[in-house]
N, C-alpha and C. Protein backbone atom coordinates (compact mmCIF):
# COMPACT_ATOMS: atom_id res chain seq x y z
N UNK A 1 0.85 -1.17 0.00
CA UNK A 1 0.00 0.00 0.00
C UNK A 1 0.90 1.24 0.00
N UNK A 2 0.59 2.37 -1.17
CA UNK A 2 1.40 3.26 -1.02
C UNK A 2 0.44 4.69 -0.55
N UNK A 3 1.55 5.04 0.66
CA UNK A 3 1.02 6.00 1.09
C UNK A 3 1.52 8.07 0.33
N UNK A 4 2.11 7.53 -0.51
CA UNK A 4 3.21 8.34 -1.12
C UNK A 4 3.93 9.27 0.03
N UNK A 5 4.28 8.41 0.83
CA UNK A 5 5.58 8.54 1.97
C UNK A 5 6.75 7.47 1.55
N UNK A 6 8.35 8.06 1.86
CA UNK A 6 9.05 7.44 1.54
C UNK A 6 9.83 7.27 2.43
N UNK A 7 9.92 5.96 3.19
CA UNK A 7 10.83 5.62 4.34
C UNK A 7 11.90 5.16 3.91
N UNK A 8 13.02 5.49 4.64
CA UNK A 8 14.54 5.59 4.62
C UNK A 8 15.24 5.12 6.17
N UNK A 9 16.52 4.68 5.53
CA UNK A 9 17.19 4.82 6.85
C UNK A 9 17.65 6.03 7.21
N UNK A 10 17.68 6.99 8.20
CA UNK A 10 18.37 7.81 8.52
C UNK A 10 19.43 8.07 8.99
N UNK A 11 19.98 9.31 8.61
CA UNK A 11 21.48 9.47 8.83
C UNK A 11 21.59 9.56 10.41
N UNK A 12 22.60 9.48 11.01
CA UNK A 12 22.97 9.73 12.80
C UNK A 12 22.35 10.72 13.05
N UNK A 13 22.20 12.01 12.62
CA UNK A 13 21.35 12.93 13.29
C UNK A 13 20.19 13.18 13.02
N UNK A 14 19.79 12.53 11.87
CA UNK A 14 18.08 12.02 11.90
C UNK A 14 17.80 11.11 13.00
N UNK A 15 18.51 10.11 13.45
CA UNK A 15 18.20 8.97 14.43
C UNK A 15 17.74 9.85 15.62
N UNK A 16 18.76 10.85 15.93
CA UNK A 16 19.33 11.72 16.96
C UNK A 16 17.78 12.76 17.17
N UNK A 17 17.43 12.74 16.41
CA UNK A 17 16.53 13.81 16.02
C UNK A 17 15.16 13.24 16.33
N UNK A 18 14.71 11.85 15.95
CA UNK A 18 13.79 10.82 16.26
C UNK A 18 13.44 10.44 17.61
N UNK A 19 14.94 9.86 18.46
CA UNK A 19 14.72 10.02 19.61
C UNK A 19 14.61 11.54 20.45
N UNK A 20 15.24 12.53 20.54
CA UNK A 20 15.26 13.43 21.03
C UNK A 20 13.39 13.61 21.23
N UNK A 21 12.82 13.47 19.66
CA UNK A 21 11.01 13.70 19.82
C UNK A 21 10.41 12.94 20.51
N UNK A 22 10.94 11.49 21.20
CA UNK A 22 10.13 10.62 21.61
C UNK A 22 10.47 11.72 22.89
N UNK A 23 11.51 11.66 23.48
CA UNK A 23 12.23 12.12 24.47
C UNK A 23 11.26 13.85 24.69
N UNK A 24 11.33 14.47 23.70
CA UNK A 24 10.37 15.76 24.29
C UNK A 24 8.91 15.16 24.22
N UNK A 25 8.33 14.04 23.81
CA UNK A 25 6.58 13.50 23.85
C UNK A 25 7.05 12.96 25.66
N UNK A 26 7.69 12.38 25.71
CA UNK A 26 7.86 11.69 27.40
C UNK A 26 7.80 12.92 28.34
N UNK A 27 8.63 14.03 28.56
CA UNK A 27 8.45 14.46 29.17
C UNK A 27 7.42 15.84 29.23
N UNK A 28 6.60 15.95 27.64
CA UNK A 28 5.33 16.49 27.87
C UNK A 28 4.43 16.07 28.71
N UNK A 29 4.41 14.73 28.09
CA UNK A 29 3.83 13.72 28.99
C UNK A 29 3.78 13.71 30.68
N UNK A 30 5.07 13.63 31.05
CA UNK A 30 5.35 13.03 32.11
C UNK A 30 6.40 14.38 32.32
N UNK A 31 6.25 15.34 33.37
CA UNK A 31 7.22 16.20 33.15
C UNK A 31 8.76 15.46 34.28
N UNK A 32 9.95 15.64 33.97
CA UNK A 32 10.92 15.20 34.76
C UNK A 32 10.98 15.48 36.05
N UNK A 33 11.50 14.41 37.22
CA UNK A 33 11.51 14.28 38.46
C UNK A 33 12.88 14.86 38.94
N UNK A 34 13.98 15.12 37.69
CA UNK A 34 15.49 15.34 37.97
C UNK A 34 15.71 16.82 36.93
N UNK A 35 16.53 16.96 37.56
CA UNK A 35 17.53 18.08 36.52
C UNK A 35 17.35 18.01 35.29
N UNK A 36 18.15 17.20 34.72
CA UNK A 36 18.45 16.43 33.73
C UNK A 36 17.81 15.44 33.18
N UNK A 37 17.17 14.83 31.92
CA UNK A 37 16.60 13.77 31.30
C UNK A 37 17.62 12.44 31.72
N UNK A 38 18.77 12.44 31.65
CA UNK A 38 20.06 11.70 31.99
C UNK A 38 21.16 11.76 32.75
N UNK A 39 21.45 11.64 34.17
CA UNK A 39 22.21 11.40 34.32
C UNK A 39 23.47 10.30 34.51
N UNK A 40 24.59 10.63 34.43
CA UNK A 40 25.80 9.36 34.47
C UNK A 40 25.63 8.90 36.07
N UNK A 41 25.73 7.58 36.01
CA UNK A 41 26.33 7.13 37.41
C UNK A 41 27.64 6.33 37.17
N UNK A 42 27.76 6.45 36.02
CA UNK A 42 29.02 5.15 35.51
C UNK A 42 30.16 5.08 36.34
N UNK A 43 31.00 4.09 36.79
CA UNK A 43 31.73 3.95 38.11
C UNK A 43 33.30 2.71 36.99
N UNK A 44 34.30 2.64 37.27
CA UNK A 44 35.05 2.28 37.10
C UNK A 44 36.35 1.61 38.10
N UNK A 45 37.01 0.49 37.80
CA UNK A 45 37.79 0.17 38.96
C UNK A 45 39.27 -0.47 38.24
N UNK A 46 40.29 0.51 38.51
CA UNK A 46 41.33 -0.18 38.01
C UNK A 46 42.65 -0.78 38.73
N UNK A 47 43.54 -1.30 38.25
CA UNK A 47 44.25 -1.86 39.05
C UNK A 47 45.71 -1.02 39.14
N UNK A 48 46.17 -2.01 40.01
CA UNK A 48 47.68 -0.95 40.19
C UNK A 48 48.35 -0.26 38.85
N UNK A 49 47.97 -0.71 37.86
CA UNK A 49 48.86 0.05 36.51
C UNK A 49 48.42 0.81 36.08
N UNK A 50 46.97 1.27 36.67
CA UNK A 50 45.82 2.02 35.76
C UNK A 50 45.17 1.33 34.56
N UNK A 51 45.21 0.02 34.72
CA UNK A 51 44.36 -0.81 33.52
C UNK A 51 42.82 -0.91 33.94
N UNK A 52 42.03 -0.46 33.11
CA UNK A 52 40.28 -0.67 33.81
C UNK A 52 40.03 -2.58 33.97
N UNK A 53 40.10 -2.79 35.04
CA UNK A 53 39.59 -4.31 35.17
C UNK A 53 37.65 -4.63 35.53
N UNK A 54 37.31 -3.40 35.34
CA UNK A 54 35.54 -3.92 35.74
C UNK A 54 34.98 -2.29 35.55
N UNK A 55 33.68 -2.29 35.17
CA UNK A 55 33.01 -1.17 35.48
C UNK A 55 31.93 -1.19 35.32
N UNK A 56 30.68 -0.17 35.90
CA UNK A 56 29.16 -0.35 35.09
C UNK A 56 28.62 0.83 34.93
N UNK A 57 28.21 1.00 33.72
CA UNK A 57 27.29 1.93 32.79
C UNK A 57 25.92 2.02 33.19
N UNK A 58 26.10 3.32 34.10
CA UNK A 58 24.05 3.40 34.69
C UNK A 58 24.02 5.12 34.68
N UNK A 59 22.90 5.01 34.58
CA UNK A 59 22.49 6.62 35.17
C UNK A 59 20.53 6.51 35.36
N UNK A 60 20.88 7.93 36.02
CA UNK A 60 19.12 7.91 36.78
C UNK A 60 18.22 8.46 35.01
N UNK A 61 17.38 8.17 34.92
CA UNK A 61 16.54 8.35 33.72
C UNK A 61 15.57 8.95 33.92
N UNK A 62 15.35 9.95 33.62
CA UNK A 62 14.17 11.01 33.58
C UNK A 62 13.17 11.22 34.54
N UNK A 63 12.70 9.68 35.19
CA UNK A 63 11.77 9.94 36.69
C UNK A 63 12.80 9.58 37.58
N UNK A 64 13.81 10.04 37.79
CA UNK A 64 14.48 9.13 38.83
C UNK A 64 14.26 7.56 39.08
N UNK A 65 14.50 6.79 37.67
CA UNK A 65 14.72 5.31 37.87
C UNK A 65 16.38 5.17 37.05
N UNK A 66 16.57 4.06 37.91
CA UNK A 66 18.49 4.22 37.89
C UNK A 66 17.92 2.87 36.69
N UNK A 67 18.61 3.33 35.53
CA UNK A 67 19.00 2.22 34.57
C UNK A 67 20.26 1.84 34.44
N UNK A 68 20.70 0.33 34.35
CA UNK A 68 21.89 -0.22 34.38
C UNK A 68 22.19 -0.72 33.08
N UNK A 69 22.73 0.09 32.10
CA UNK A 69 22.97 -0.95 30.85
C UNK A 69 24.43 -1.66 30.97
N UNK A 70 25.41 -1.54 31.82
CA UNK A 70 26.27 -2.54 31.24
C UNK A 70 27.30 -2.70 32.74
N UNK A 71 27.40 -3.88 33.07
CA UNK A 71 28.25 -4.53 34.54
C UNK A 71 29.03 -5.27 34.22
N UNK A 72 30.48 -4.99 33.74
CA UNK A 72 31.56 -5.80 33.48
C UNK A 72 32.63 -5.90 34.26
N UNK A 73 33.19 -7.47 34.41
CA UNK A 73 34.74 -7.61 35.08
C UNK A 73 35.37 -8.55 34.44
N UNK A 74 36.64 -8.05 33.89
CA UNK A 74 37.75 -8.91 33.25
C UNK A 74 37.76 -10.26 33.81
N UNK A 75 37.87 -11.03 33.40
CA UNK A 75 37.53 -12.50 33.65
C UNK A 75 38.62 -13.25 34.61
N UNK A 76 39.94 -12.73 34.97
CA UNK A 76 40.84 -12.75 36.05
C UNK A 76 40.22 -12.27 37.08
N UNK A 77 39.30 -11.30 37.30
CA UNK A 77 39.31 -10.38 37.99
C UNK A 77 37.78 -10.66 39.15
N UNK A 78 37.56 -11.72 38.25
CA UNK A 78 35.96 -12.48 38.99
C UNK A 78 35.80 -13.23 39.90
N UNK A 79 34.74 -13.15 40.45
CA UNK A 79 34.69 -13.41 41.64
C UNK A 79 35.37 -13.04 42.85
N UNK A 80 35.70 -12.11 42.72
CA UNK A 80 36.39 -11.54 43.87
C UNK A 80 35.70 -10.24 44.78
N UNK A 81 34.50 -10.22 44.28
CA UNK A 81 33.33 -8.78 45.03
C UNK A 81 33.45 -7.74 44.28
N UNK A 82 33.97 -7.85 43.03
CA UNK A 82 34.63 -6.46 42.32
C UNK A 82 32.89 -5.79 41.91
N UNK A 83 32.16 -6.89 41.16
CA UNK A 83 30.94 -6.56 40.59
C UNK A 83 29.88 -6.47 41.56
N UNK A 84 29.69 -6.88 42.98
CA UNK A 84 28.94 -6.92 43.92
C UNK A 84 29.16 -5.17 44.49
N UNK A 85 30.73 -5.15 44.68
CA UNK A 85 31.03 -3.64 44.67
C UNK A 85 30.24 -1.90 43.92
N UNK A 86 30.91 -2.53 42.57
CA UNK A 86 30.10 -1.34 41.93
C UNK A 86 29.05 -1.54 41.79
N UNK A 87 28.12 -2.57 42.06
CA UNK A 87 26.71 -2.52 41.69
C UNK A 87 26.18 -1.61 43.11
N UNK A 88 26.99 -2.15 44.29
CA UNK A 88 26.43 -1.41 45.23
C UNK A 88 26.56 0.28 45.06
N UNK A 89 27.64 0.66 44.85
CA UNK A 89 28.13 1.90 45.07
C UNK A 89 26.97 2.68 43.96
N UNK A 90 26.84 1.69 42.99
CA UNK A 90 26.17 2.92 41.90
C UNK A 90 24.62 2.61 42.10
N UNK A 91 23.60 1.69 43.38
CA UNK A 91 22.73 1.69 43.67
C UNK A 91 22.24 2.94 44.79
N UNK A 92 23.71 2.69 45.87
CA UNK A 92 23.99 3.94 46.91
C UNK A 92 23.82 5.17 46.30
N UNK A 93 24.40 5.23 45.13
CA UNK A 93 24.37 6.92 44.49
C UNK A 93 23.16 7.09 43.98
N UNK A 94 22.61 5.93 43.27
CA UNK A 94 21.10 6.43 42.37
C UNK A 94 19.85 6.75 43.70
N UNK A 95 20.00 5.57 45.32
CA UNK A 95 19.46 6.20 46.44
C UNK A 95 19.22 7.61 46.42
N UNK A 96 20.76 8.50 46.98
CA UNK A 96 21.16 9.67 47.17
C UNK A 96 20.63 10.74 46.15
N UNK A 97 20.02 10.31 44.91
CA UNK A 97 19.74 11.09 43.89
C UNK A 97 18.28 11.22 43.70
N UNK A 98 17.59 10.35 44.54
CA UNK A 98 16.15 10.20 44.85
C UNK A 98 15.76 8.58 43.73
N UNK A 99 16.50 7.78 42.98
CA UNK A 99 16.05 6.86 42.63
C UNK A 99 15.19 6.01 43.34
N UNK A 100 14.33 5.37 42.96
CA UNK A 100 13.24 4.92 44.01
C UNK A 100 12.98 3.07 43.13
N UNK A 101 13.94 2.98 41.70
CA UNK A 101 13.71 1.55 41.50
C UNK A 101 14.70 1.64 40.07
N UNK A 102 15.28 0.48 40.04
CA UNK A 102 16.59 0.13 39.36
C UNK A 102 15.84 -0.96 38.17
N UNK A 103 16.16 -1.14 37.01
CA UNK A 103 16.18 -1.93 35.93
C UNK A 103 17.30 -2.41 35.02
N UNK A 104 17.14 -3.19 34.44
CA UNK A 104 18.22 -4.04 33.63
C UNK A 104 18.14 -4.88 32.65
N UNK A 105 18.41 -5.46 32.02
CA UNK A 105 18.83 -7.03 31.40
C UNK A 105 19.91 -7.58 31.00
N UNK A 106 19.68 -8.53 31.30
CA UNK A 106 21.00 -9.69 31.41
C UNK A 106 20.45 -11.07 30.75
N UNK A 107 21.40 -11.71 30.03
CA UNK A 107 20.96 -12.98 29.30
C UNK A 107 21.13 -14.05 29.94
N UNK A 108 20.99 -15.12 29.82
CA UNK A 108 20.84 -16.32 30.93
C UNK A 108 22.11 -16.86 31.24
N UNK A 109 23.30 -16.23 30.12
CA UNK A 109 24.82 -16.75 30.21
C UNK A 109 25.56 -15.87 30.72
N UNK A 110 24.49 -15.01 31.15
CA UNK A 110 25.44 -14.05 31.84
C UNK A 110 25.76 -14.10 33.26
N UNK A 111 24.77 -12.68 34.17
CA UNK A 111 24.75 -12.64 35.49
C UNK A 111 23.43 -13.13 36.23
N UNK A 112 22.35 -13.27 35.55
CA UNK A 112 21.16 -13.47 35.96
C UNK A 112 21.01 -13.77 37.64
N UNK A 113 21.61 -15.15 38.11
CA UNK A 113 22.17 -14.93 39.30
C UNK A 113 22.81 -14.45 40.49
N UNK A 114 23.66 -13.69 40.05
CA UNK A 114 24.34 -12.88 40.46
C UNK A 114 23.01 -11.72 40.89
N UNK A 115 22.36 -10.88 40.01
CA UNK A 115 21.12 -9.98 40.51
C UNK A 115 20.52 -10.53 40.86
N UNK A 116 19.46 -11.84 40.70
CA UNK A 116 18.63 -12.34 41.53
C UNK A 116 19.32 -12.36 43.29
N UNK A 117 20.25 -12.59 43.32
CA UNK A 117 21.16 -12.54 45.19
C UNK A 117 21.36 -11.55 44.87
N UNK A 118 21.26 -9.87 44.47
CA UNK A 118 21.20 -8.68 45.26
C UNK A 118 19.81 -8.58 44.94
N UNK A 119 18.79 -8.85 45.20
CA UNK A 119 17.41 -8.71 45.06
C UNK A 119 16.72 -8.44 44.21
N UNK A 120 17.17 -8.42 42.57
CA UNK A 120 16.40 -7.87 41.77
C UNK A 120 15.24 -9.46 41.38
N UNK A 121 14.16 -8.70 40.75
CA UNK A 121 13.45 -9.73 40.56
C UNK A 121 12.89 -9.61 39.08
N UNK A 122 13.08 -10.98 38.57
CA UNK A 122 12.42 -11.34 37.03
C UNK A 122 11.59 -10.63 36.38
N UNK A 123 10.95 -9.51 35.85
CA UNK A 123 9.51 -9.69 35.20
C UNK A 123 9.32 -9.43 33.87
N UNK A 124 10.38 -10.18 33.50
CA UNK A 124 9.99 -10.22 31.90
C UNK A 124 10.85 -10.92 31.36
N UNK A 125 10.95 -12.06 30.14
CA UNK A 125 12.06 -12.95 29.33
C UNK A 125 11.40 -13.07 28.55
N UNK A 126 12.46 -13.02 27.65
CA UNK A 126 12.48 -13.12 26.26
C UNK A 126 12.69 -14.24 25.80
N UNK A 127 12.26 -15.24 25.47
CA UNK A 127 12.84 -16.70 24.91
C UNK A 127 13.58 -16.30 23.36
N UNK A 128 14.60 -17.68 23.03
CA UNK A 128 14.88 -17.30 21.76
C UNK A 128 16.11 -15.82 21.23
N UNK A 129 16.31 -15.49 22.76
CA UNK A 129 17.04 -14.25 22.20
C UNK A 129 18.80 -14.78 22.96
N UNK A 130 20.17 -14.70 22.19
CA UNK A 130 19.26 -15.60 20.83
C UNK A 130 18.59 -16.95 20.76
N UNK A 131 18.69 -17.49 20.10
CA UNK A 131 18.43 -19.08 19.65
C UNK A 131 18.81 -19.94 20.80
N UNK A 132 17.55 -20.15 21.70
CA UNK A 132 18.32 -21.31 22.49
C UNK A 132 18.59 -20.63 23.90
N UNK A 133 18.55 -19.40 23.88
CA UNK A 133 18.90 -18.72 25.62
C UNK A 133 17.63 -17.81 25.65
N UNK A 134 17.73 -17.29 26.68
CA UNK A 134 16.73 -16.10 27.06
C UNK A 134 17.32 -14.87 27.57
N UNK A 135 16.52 -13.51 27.08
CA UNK A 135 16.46 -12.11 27.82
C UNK A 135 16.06 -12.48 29.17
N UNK A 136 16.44 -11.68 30.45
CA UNK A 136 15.94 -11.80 31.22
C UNK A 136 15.73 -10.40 31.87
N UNK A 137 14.34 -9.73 31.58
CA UNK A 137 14.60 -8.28 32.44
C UNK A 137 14.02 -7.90 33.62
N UNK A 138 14.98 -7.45 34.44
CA UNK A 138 15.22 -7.93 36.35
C UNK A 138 14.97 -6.00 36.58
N UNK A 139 14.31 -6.22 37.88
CA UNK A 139 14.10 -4.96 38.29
C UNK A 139 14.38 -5.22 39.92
N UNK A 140 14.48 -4.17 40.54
CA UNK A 140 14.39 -3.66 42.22
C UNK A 140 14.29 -2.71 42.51
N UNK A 141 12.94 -2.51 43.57
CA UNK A 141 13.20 -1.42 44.67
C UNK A 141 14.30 -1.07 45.18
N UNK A 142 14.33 0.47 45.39
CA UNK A 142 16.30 1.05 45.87
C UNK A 142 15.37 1.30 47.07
C-alpha cells in the first residue's frame, strides 16, 4: 500500500533527532523528576597500573529510575566482590539522587544470578534471544 511517503534509513542525526522527539513527547507527557533527562552514574575500577579491570554503565533516567545498561569484570578479575562492589556503590548513588527503583537485562549466560542474590526480581524474558537462551529483564526497589 502506497502511502506516497518514503521511508529511509536515517542518517545519525536524523536517528538523533527521532529520539530526542520521543524524548520531548515523554516528558510532555510526564514532566521530569530530575535536573536532567540523563544522568551518568558510571563507576570504574582499576588496578595498580591504571588498567580498567571492571566497570558499570548506569544513570538515573528522567523519573528518577536508575538504569543499568552494562556490569563488566575482566575474567581474572571475577569473583572476587569487584561486581557486587560497583553494583552497590552505583545503587547507593542512584538512592542519594532520589532513585526509588533500578532496571536491567541480562541474558541467561550471563549474570542473571548474580542480581537475583542482590534482590532484583524477574519480570519479563524473552525466549529465543538468541536461539536457544533467554532475555531476562530484572528490576528492584532502591
Amino acid at each position: 500500500m502506497d502511502f506516497g511517503y518514503k521511508i529511509i534509513i536515517p542518517m545519525e542525526d536524523e536517528a538523533e533527532y527521532i529520539g530526542n522527539m520521543l524524548l520531548q513527547f515523554n516528558i510532555e507527557s510526564k514532566p521530569l523528576t530530575q535536573e536532567k533527562p540523563f544522568i551518568s552514574i558510571n563507576r570504574s575500577i582499576k588496578d595498580e597500573n591504571g588498567e580498567i579491570i571492571g566497570g558499570i554503565l548506569a544513570c538515573s533516567a528522567l523519573w528518577n529510575i536508575l538504569s543499568i545498561d552494562t556490569l563488566w569484570v575482566k575474567k581474572e578479575f571475577r569473583n572476587r566482590g569487584i561486581a557486587k562492589q560497583l553494583l552497590s556503590i552505583v545503587e547507593d548513588k542512584a538512592r542519594s539522587m532520589g532513585c526509588h527503583i533500578a532496571y536491567l537485562s541480562t541474558y541467561d549466560f550471563q549474570a542473571k544470578d548474580f542480581y537475583l542474590k542482590k534482590g532484583y526480581e524477574i519480570f519479563g524474558v524473552l525466549e529465543d534471544c538468541p536461539e536457544g537462551h533467554k532475555l531476562y529483564h530484572l528490576c528492584k526497589r532502591l
